[in-house]
Protein backbone atom coordinates (compact mmCIF):
# COMPACT_ATOMS: atom_id res chain seq x y z
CA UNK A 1 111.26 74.35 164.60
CA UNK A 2 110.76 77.90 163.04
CA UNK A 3 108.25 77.89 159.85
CA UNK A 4 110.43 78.29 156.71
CA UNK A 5 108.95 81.22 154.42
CA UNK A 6 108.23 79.28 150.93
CA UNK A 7 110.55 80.67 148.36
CA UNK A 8 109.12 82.18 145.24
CA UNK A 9 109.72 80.96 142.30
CA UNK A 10 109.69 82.15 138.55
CA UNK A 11 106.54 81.47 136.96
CA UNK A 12 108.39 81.73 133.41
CA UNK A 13 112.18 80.29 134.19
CA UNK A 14 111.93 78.96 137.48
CA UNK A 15 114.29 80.76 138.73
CA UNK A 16 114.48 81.80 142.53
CA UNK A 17 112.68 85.24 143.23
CA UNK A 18 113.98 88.60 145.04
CA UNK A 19 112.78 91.51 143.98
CA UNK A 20 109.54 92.50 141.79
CA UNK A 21 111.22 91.36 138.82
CA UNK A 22 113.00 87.86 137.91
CA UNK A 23 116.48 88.22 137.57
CA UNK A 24 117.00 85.66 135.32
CA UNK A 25 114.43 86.62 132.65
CA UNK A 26 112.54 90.26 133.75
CA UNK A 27 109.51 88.53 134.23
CA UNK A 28 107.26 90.94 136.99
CA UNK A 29 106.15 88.53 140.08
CA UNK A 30 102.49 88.63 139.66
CA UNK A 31 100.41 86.93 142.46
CA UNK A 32 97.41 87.70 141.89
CA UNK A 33 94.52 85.74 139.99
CA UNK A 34 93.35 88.02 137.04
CA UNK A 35 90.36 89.88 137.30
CA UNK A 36 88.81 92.76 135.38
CA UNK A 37 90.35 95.39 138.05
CA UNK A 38 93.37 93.74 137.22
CA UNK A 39 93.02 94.21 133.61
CA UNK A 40 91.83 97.92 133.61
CA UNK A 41 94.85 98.71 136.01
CA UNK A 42 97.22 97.33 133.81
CA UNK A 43 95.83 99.65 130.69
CA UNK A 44 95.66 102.35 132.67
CA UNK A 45 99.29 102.33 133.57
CA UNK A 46 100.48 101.58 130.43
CA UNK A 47 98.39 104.50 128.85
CA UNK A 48 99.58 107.14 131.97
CA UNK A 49 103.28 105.64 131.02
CA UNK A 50 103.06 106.20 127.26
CA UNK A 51 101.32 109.72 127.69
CA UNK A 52 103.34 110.79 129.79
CA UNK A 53 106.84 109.89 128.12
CA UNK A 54 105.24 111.40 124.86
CA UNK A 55 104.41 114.50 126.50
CA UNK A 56 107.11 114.73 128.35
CA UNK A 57 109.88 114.43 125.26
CA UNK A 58 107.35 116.61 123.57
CA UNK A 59 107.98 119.66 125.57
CA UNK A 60 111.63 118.85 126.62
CA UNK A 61 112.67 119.12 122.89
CA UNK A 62 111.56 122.46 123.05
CA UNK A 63 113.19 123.61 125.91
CA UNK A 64 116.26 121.36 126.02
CA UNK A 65 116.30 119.33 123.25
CA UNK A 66 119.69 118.71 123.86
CA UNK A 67 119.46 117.32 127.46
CA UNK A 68 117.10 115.40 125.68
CA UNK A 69 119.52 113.77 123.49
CA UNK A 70 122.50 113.51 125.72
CA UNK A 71 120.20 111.99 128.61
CA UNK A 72 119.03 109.09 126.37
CA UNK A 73 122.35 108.67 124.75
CA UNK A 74 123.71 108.36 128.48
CA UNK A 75 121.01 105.72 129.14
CA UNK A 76 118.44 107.97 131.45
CA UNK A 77 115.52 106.85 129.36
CA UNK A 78 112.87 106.17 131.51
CA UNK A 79 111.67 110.08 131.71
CA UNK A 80 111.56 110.14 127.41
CA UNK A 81 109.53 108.52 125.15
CA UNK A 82 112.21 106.60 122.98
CA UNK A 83 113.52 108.41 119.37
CA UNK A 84 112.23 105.93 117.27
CA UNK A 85 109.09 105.11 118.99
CA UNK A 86 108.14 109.16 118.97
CA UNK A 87 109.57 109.39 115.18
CA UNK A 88 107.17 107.00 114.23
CA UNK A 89 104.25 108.75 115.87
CA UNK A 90 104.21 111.72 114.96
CA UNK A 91 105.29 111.03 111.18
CA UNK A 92 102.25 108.55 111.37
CA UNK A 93 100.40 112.16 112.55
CA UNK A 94 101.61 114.41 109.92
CA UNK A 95 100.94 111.55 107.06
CA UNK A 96 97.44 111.86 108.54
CA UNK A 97 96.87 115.43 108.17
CA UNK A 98 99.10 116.22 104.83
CA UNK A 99 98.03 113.36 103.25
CA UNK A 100 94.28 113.68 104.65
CA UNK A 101 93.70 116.71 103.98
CA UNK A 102 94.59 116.32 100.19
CA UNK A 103 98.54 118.74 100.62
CA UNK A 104 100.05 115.89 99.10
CA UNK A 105 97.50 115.00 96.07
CA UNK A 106 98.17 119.02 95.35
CA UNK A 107 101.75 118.84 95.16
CA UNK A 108 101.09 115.64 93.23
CA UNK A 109 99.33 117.73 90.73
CA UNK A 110 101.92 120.65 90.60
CA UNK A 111 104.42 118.38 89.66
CA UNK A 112 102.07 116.41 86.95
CA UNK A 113 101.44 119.73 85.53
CA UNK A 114 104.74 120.64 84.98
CA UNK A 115 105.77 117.24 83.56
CA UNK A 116 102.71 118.14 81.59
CA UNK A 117 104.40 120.13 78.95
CA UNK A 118 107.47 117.44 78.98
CA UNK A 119 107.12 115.74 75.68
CA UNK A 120 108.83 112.61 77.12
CA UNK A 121 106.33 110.25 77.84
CA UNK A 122 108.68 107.36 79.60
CA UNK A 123 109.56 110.34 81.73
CA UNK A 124 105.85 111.39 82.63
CA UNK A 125 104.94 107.72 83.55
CA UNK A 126 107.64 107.43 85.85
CA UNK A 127 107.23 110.67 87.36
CA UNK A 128 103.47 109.36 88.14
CA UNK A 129 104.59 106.36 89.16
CA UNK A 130 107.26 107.85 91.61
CA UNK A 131 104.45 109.99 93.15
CA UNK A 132 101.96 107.17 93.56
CA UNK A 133 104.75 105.26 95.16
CA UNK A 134 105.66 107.72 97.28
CA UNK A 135 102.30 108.19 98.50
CA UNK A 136 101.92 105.04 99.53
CA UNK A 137 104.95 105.08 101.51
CA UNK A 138 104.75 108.44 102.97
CA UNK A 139 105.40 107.72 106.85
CA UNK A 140 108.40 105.36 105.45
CA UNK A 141 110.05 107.77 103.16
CA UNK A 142 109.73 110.40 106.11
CA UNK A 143 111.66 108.05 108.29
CA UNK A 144 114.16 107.09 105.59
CA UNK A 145 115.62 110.52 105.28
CA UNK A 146 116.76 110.53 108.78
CA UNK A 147 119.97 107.99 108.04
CA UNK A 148 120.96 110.59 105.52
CA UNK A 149 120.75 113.48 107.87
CA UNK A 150 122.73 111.18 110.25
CA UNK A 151 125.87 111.02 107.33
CA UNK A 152 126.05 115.06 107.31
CA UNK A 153 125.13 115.90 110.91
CA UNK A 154 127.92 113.21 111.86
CA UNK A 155 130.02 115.11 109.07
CA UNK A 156 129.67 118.43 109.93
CA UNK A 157 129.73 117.84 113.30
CA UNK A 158 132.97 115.04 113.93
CA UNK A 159 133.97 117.01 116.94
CA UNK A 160 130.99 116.35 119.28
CA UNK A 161 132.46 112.76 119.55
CA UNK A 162 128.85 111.47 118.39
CA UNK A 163 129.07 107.94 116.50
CA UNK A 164 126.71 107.14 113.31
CA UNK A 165 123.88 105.92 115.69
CA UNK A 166 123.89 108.59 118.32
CA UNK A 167 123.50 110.87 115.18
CA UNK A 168 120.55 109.05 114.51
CA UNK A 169 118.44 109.09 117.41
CA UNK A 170 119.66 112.80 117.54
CA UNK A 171 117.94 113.07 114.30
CA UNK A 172 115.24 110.96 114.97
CA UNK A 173 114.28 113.38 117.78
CA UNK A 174 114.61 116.62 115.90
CA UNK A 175 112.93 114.90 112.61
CA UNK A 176 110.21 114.02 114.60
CA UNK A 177 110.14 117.72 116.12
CA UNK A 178 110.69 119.42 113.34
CA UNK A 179 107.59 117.50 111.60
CA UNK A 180 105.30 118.63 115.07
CA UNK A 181 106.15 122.49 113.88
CA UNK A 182 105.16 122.58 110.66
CA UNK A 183 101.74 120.89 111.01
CA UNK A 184 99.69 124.00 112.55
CA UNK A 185 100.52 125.94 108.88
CA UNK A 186 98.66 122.79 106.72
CA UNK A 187 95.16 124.12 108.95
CA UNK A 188 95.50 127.44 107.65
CA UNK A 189 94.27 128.05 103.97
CA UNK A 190 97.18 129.00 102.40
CA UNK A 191 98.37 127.92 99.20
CA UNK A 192 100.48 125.23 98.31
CA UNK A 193 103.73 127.32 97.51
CA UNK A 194 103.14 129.33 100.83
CA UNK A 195 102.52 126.41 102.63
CA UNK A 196 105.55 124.40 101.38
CA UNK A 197 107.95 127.96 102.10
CA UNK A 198 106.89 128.49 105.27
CA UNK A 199 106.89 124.90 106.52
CA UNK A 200 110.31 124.41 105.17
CA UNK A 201 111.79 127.56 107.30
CA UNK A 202 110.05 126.84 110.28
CA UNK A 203 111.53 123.39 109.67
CA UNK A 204 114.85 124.48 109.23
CA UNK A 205 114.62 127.08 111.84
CA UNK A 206 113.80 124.45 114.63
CA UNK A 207 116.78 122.07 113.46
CA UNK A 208 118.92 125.21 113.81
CA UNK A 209 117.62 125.56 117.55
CA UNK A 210 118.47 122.26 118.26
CA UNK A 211 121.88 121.54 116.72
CA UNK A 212 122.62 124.81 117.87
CA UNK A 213 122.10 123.95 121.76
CA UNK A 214 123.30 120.44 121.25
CA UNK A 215 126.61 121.29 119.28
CA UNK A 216 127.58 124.14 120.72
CA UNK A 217 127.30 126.27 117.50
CA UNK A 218 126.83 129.62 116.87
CA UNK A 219 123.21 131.01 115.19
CA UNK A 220 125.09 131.42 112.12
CA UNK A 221 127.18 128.48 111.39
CA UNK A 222 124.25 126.40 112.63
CA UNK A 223 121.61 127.66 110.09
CA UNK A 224 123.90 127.44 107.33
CA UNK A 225 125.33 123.71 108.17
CA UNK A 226 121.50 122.45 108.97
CA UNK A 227 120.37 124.60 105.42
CA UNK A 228 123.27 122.52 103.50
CA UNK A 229 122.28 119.43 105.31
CA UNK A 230 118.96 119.62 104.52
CA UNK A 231 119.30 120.25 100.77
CA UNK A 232 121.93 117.85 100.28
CA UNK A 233 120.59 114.98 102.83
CA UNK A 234 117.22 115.33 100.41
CA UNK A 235 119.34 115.35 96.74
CA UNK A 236 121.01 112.05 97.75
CA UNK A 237 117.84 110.72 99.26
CA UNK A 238 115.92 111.45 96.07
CA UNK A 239 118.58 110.08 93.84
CA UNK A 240 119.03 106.41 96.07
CA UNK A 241 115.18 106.26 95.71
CA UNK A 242 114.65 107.58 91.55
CA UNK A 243 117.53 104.38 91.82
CA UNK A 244 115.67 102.08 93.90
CA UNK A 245 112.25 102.86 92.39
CA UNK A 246 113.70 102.04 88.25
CA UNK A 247 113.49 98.21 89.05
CA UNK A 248 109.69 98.36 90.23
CA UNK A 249 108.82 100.41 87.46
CA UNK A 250 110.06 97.96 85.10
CA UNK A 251 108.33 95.35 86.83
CA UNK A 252 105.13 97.35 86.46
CA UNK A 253 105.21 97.91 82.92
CA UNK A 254 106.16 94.00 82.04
């Protein structure tokens, strides 16, 4: 009689074996005992894999951001680092630097100074609380505004065919883009005012790039629906969270 070859099994289901993955439950056939080769492999690769999506998406979504977009929407993923995973990133990389290198304690102080000659005082102590909150929160409140650029870029733009959550990962993308630009002005020494117009238009100008090659659009109608989209994506966001922010206020105070 011929030898039978044994048949693999699943080490975490069971299940029969055919390929380097189980079929059943995507566990990877491992047969090998672990050793520290083993280990150091295995954090290499991940590593190589993470870099290399990062800096991968990280240069596509300057030349193509749109083949960016519309190759993860169509499910080639495996080349890009994923929108949400690179949103959080870099957001995680600008809170860093603006909040490190003391841009938002400034702007914290602009505003206190101005509130300053307000005579209100319920009005000042919510204003500091709002900016201490806000603080705090910085890398979430960067990633909250993106579902609000999602209702007007899905508004202004109903004939790309785009649902509510391709919008966002479109947005997540150019968010987390648009964020990467603006960072190499906060290492200059300019001040504050400079540094808030000029990070604002470089901002604007990069979403303009990108829904322009993505929609279709023409230079014109694209900077003026991202400019309107911008300013009105931030006045409802501000609102929803002076709204939100009322009940812990009262809670702080009692």
């Amino acid at each position: 009689m011929e030898n039978q070859t044994d048949v693999l099994l699943c080490k975490s289901c069971a299940a029969t074996l055919y390929g380097v993955y189980c079929g059943q439950c995507g566990q990877k056939v491992i047969q090998r005992r672990i050793t520290m080769r083993a280990i150091f492999d295995d954090i290499f690769s991940q590593i190589s894999s993470v870099d290399h999506g990062l800096i991968y998406t990280f240069f596509m979504l300057f030349k193509k951001p749109d083949q960016v977009v519309l190759d993860y929407l169509a499910g080639k993923t495996i080349k890009y680092s994923s929108p949400f995973k690179y949103l959080i990133f870099w957001t995680a990389v600008s809170a860093l630097i603006y909040i490190g290198f003391g841009f938002y304690d400034q702007q914290a102080a602009v505003t206190a100074n101005f509130m300053a000659s307000n005579d209100n005082q319920k009005a000042n102590e919510f204003a500091s609380l709002y900016n201490d909150l806000m603080k705090q929160n910085f890398q979430l409140v960067s990633i909250l505004y993106i579902p609000f650029f999602a209702i007007f870029t899905r508004l202004f733009f109903k004939k790309s065919g785009l649902n509510y959550a391709e919008h966002l990962v479109a947005n997540a993308y150019f968010s987390a883009q648009a964020s990467i630009v603006f960072m190499p002005i906060l290492l200059f020494s300019l001040n504050l005012e400079l540094i808030f117009t000029l990070s604002t238009l470089i901002m604007v100008m990069y979403y303009t790039y990108a829904i322009r090659v993505l929609f279709k659009q023409n230079w014109f109608v694209s900077f003026f629906k991202v400019v309107l989209i911008y300013f009105v994506s931030i006045l409802l966001f501000s609102i929803v969270a002076s709204i939100a922010i009322v009940p812990y206020v009262f809670l702080q105070k009692h």
